[in-house]
N, C-alpha and C. Protein backbone atom coordinates (compact mmCIF):
# COMPACT_ATOMS: atom_id res chain seq x y z
N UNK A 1 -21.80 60.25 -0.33
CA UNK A 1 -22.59 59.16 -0.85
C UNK A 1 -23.71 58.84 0.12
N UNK A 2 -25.13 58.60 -0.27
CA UNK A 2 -26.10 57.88 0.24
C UNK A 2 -26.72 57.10 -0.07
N UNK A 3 -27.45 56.10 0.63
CA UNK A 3 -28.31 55.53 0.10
C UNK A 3 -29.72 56.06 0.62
N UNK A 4 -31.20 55.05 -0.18
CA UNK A 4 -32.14 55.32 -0.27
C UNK A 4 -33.15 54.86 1.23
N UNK A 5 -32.25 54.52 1.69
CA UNK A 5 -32.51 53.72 2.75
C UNK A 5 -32.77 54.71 4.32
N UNK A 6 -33.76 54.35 5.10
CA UNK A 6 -33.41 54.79 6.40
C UNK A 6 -32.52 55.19 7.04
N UNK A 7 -32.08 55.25 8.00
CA UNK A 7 -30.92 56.28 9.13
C UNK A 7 -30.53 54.30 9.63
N UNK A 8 -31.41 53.82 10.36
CA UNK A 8 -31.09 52.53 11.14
C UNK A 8 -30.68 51.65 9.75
N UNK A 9 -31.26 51.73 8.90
CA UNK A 9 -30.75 50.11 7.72
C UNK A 9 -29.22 50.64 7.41
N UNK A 10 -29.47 52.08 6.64
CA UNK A 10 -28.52 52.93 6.06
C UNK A 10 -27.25 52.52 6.65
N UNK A 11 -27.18 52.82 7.99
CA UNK A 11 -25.93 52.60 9.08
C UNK A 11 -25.61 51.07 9.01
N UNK A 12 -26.54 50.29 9.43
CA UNK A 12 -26.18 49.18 9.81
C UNK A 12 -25.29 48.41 8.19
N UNK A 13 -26.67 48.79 6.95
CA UNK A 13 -26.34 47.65 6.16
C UNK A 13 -25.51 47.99 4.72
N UNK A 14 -25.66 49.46 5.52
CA UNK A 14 -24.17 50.23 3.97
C UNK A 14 -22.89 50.87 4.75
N UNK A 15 -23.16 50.80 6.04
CA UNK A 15 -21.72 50.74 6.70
C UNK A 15 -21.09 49.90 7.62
N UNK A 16 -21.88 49.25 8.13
CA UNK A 16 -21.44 48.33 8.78
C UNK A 16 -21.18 47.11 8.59
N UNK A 17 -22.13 46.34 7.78
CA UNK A 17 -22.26 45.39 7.23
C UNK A 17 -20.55 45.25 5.48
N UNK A 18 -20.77 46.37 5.65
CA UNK A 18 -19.31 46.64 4.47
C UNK A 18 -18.16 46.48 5.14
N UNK A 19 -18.10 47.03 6.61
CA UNK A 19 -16.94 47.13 7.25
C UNK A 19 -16.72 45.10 7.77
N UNK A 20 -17.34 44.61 8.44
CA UNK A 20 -17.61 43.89 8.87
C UNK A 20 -16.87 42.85 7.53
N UNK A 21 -17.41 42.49 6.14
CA UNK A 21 -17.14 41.91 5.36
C UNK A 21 -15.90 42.10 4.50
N UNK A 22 -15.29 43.32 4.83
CA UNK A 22 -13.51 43.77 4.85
C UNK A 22 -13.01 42.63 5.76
N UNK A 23 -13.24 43.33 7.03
CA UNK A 23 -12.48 42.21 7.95
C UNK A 23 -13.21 40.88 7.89
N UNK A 24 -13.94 39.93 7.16
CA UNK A 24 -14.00 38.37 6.90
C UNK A 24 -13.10 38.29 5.10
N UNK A 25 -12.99 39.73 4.67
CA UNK A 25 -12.19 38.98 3.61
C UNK A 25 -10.64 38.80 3.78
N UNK A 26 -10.37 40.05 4.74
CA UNK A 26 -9.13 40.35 5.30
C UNK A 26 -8.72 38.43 5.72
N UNK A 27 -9.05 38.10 7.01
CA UNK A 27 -8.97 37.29 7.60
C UNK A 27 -8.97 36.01 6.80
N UNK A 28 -9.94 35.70 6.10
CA UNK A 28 -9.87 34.66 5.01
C UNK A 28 -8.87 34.53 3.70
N UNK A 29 -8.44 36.15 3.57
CA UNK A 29 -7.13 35.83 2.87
C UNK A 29 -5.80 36.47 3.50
N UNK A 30 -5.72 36.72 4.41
CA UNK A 30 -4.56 36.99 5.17
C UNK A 30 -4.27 36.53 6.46
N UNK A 31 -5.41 35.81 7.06
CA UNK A 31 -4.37 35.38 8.29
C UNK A 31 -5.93 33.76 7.77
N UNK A 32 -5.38 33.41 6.97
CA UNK A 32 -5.62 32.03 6.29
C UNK A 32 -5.99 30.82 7.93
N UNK A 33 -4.41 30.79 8.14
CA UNK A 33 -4.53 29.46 9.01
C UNK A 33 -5.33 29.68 10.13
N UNK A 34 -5.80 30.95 10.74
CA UNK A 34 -6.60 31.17 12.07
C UNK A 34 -7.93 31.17 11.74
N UNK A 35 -8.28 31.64 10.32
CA UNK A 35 -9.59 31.72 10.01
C UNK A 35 -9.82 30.33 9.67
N UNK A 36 -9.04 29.29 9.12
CA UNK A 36 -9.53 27.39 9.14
C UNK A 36 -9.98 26.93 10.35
N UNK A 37 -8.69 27.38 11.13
CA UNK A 37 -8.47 26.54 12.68
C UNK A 37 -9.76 26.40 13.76
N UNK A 38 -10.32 28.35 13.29
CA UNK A 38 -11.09 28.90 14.19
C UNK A 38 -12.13 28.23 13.98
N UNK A 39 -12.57 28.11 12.72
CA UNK A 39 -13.96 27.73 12.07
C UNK A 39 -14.85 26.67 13.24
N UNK A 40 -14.03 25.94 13.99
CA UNK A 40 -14.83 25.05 14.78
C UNK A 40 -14.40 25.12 16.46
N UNK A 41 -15.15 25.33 17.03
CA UNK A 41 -14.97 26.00 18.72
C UNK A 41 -14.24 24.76 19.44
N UNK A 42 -14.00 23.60 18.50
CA UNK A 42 -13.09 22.62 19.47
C UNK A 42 -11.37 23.39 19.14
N UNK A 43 -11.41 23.53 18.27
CA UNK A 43 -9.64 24.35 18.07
C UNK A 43 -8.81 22.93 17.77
N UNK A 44 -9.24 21.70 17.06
CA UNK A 44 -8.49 20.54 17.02
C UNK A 44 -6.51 20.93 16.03
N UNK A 45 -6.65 21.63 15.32
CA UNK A 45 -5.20 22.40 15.05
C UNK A 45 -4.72 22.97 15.65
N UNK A 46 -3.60 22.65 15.79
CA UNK A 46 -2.61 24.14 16.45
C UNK A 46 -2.35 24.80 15.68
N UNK A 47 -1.33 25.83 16.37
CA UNK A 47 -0.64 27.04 15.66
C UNK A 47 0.07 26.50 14.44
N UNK A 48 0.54 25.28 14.82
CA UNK A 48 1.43 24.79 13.40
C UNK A 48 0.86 23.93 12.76
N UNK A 49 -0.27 23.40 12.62
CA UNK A 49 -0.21 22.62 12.03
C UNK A 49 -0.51 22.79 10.03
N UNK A 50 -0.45 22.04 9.68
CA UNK A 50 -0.31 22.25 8.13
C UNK A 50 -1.77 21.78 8.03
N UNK A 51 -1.86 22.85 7.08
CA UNK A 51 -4.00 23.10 6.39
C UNK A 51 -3.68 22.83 5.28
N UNK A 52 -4.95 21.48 4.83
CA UNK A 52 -4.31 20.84 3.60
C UNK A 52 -4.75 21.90 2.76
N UNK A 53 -3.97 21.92 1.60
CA UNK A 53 -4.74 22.81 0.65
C UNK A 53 -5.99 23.15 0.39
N UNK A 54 -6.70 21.76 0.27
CA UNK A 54 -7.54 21.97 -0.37
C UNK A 54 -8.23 23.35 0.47
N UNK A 55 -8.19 23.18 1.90
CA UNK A 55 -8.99 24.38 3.18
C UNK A 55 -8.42 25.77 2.57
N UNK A 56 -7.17 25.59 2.42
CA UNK A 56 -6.59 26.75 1.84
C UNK A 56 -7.15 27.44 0.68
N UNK A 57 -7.55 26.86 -0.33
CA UNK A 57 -8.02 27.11 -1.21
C UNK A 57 -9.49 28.06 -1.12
N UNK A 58 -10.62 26.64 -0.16
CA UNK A 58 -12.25 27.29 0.27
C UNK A 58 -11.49 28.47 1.10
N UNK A 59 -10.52 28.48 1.70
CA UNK A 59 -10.79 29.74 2.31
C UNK A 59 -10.28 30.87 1.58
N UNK A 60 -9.56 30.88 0.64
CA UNK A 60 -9.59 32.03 -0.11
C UNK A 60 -10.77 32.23 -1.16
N UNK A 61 -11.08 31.20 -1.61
CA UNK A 61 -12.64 31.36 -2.35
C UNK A 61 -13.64 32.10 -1.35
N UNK A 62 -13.89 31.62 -0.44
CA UNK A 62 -14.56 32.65 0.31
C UNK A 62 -14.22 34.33 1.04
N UNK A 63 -12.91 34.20 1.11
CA UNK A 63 -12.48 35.52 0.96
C UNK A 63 -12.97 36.18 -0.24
N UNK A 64 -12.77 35.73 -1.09
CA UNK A 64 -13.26 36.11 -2.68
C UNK A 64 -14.64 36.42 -2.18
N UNK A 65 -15.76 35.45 -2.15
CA UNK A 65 -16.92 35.64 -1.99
C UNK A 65 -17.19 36.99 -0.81
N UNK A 66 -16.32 36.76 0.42
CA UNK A 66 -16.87 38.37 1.42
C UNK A 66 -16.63 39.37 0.31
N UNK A 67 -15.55 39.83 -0.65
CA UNK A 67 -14.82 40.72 -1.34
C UNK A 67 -16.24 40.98 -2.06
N UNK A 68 -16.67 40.07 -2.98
CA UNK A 68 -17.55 40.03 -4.22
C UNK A 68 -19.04 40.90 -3.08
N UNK A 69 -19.20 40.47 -1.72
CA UNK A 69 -20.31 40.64 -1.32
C UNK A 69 -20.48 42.25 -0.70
N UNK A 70 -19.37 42.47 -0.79
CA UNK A 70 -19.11 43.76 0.18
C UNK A 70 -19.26 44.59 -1.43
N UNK A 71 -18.69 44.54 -2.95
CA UNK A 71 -18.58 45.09 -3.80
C UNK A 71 -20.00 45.34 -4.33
N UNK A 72 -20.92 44.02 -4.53
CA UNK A 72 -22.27 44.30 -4.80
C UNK A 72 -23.19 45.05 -4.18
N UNK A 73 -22.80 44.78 -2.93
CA UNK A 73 -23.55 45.65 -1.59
C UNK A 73 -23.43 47.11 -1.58
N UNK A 74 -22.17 47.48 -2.25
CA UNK A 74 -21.85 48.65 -2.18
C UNK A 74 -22.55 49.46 -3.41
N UNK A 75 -22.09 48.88 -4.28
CA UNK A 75 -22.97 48.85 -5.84
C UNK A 75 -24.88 49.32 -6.04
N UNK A 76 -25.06 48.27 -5.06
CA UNK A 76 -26.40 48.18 -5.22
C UNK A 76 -26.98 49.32 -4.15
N UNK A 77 -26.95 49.53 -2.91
CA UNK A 77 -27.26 50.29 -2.25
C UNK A 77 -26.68 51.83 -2.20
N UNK A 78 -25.54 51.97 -3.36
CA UNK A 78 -25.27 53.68 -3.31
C UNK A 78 -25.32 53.69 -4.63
N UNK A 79 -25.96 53.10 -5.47
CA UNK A 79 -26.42 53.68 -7.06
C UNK A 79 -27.66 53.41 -7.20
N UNK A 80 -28.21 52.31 -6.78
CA UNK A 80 -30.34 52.81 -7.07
C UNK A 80 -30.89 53.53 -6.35
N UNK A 81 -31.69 53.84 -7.03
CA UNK A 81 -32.92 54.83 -6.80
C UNK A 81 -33.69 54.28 -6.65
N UNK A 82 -33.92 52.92 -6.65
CA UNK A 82 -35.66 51.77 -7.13
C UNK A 82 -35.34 51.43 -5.69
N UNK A 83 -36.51 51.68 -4.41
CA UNK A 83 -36.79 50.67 -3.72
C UNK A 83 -37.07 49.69 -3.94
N UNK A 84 -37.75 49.01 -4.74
CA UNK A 84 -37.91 47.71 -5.63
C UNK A 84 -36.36 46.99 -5.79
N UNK A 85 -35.37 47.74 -5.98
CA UNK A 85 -34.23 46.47 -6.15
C UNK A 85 -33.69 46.69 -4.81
N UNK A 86 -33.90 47.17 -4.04
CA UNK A 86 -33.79 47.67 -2.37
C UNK A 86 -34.29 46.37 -2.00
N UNK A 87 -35.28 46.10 -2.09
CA UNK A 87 -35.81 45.04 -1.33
C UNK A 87 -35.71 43.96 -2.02
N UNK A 88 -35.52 43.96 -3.22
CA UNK A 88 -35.04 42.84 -3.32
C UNK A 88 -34.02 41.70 -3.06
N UNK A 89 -32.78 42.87 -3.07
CA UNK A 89 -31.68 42.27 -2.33
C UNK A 89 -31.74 42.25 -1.04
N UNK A 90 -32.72 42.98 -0.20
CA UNK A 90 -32.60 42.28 0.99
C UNK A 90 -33.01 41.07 0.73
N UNK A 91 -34.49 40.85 0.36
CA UNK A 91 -35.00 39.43 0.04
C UNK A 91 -33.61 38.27 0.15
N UNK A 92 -32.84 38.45 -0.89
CA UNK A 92 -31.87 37.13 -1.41
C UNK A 92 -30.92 37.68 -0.32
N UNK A 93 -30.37 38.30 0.48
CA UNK A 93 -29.91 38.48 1.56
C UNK A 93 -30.16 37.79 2.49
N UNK A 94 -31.43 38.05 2.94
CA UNK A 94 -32.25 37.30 4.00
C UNK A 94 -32.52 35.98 3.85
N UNK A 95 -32.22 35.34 2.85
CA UNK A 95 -32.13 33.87 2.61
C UNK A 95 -30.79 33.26 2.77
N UNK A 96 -29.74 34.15 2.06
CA UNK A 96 -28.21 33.50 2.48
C UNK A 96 -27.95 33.99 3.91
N UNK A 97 -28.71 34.56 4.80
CA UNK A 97 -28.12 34.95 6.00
C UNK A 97 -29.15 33.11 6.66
N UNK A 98 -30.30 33.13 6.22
CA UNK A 98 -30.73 31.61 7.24
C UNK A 98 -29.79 30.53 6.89
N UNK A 99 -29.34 30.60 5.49
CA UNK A 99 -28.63 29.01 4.55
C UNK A 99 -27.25 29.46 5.25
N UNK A 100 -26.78 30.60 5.73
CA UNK A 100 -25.34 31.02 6.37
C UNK A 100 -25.25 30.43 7.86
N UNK A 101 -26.47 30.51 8.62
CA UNK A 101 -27.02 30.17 9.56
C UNK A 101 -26.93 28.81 9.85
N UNK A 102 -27.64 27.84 9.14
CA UNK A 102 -28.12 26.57 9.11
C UNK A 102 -26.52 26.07 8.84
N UNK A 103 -25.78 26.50 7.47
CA UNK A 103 -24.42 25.64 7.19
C UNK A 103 -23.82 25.74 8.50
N UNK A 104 -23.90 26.54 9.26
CA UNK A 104 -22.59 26.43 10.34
C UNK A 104 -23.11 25.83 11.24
N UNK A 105 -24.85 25.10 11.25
CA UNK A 105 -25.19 24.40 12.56
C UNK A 105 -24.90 23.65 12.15
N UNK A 106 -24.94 22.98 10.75
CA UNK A 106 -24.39 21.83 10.14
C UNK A 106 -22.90 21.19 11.04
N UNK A 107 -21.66 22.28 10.26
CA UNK A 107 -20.71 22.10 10.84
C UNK A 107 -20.46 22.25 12.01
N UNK A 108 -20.94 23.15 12.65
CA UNK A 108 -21.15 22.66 14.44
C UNK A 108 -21.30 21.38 15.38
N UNK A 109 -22.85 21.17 14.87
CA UNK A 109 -23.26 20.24 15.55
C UNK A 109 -23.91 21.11 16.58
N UNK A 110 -24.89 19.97 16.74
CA UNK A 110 -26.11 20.83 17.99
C UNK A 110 -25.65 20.77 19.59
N UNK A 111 -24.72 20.10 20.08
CA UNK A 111 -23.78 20.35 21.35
C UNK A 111 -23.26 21.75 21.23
N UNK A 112 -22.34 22.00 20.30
CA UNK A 112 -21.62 23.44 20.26
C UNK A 112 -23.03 24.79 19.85
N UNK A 113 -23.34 24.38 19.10
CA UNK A 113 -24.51 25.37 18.46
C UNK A 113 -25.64 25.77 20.14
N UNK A 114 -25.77 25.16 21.09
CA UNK A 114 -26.49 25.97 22.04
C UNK A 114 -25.56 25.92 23.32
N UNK A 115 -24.21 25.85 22.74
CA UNK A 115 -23.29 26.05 23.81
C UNK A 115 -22.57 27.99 23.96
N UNK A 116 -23.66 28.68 24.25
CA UNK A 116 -23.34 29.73 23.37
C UNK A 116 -21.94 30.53 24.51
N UNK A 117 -21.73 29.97 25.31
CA UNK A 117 -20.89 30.80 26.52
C UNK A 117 -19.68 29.99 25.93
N UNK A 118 -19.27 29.49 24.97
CA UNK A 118 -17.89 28.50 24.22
C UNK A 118 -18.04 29.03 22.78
N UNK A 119 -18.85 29.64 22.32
CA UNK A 119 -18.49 30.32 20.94
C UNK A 119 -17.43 31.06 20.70
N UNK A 120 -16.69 31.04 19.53
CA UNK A 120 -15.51 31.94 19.35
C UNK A 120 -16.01 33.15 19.05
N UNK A 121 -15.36 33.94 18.24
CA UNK A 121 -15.40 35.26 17.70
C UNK A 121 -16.03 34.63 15.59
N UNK A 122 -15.64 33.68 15.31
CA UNK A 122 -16.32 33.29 14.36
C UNK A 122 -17.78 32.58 14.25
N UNK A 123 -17.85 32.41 15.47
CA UNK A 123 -18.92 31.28 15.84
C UNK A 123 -20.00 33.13 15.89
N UNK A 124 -19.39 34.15 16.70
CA UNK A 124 -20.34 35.02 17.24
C UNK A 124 -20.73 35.69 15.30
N UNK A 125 -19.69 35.74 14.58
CA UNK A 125 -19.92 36.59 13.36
C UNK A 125 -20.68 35.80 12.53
N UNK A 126 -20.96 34.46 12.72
CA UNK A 126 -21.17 33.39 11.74
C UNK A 126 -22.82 32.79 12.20
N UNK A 127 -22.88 32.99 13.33
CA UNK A 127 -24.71 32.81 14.12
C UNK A 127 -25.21 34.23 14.43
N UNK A 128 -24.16 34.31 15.56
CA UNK A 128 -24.80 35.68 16.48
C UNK A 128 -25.24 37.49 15.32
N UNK A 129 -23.93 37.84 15.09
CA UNK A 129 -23.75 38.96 14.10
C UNK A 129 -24.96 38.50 12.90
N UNK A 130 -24.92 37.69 11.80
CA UNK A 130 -25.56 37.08 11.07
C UNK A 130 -27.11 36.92 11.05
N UNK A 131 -27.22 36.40 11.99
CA UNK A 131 -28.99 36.32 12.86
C UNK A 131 -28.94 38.07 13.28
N UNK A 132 -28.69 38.64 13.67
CA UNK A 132 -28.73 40.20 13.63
C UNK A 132 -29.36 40.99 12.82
N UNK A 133 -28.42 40.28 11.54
CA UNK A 133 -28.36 40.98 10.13
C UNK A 133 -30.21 40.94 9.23
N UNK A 134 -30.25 39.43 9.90
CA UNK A 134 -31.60 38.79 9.34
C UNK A 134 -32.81 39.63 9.84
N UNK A 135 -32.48 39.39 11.16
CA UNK A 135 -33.36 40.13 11.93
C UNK A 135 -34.18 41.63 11.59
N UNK A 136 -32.87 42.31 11.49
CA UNK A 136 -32.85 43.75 10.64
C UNK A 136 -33.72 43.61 9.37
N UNK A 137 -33.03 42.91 8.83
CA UNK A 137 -33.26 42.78 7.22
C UNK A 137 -34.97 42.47 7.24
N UNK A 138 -35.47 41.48 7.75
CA UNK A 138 -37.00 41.38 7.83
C UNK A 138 -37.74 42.87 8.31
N UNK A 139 -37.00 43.18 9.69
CA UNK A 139 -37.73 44.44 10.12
C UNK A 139 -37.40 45.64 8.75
N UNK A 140 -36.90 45.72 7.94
CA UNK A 140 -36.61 46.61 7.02
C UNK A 140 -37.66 45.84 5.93
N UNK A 141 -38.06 44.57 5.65
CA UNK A 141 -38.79 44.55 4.90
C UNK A 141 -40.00 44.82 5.36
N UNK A 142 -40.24 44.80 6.25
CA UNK A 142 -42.04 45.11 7.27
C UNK A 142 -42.52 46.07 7.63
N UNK A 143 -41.16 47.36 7.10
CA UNK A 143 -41.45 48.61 7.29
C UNK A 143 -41.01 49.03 8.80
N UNK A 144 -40.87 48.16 9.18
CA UNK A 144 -41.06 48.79 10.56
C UNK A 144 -39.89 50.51 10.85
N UNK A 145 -39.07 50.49 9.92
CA UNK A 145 -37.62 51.39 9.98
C UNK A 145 -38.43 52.48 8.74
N UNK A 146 -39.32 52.72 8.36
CA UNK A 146 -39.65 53.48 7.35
C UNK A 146 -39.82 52.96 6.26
N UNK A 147 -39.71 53.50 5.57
CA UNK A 147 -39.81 53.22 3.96
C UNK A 147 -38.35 53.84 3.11
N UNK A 148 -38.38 52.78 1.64
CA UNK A 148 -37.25 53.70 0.95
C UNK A 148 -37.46 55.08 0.31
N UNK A 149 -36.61 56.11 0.29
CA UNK A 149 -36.76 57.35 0.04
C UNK A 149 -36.30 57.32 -1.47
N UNK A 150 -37.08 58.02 -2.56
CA UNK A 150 -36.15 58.11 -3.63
C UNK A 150 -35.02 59.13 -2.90
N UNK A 151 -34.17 59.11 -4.17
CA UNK A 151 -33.23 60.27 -3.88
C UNK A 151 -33.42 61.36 -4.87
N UNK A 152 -34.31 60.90 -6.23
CA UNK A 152 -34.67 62.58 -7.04
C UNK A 152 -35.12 63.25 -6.23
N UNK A 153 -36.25 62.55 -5.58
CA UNK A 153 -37.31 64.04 -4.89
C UNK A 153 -37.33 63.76 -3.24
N UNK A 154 -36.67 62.78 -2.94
CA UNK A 154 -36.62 62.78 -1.12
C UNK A 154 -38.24 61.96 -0.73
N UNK A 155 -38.97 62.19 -1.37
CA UNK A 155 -40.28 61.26 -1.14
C UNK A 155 -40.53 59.89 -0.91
N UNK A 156 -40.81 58.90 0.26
CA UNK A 156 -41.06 57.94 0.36
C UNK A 156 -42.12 56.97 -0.70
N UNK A 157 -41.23 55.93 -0.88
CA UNK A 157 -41.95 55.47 -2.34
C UNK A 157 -42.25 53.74 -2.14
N UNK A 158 -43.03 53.48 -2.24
CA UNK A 158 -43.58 51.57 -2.06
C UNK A 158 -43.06 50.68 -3.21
């Protein structure tokens, strides 16, 4: 399987970015109580404590949502041929990666948010990894990584 995409996007955002969103669905529906607890770099739960449902719930909805995101992603980047819907979904990509961004400064708070030597491992996948993704994603819209290739004829196409 390939996509239409560069060697650098190709890697990053049809294999890595897939792998990456396994393990946030994994975690959001299988180890439930660490992925609540973690969500905020104070750690105010312990190991035992009871997550009211309702958390239980957003966090399997969002497991759902990594699942749904990793399926479209997969969808969209190893069956078109249209650079045109290439970039488009980066486009709406590159917008839920700033609104992905911004919600967790929300829930942060601006003490933790430039406390970056106290970030967890969710804090790093949820700013750090994330802002990465964006990053990429613009430089893939600016050309800077090439252009998309069809795959009938291998020819770079605008």
């Amino acid at each position: 399987m390939s996509t239409i995409l560069p060697s650098w996007p190709h890697f990053l955002f049809a294999v890595l970015e897939p792998i990456s969103l396994i393990a946030g669905w994994w975690a959001a529906t299988f180890d439930t109580h660490a992925f609540i607890t973690n969500q905020t770099l104070d750690a105010v739960l312990s190991p035992q404590s009871t997550i009211p449902r309702s958390a239980q719930i957003i966090a399997y909805q969002l497991g759902n949502l990594y699942g749904l995101s990793l399926l479209v992603g997969i969808a969209v980047l190893y069956s078109t041929s249209e650079p045109k819907v290439v970039r488009n979904y980066m486009i709406a990509l590159a917008i839920a990666d700033v609104t992905h961004v911004y919600t967790t400064y929300l829930g942060l708070g601006w003490d933790a948010w430039i406390n970056v030597g106290h970030w967890n491992a969710l804090a790093w996948g949820n700013i750090g990894a994330t802002s990465f993704l964006f990053l990429n994603r613009v430089a893939y819209l600016l050309g800077v990584f090439g252009s998309a290739r069809s795959q009938k004829d291998g020819k770079k196409v605008e």
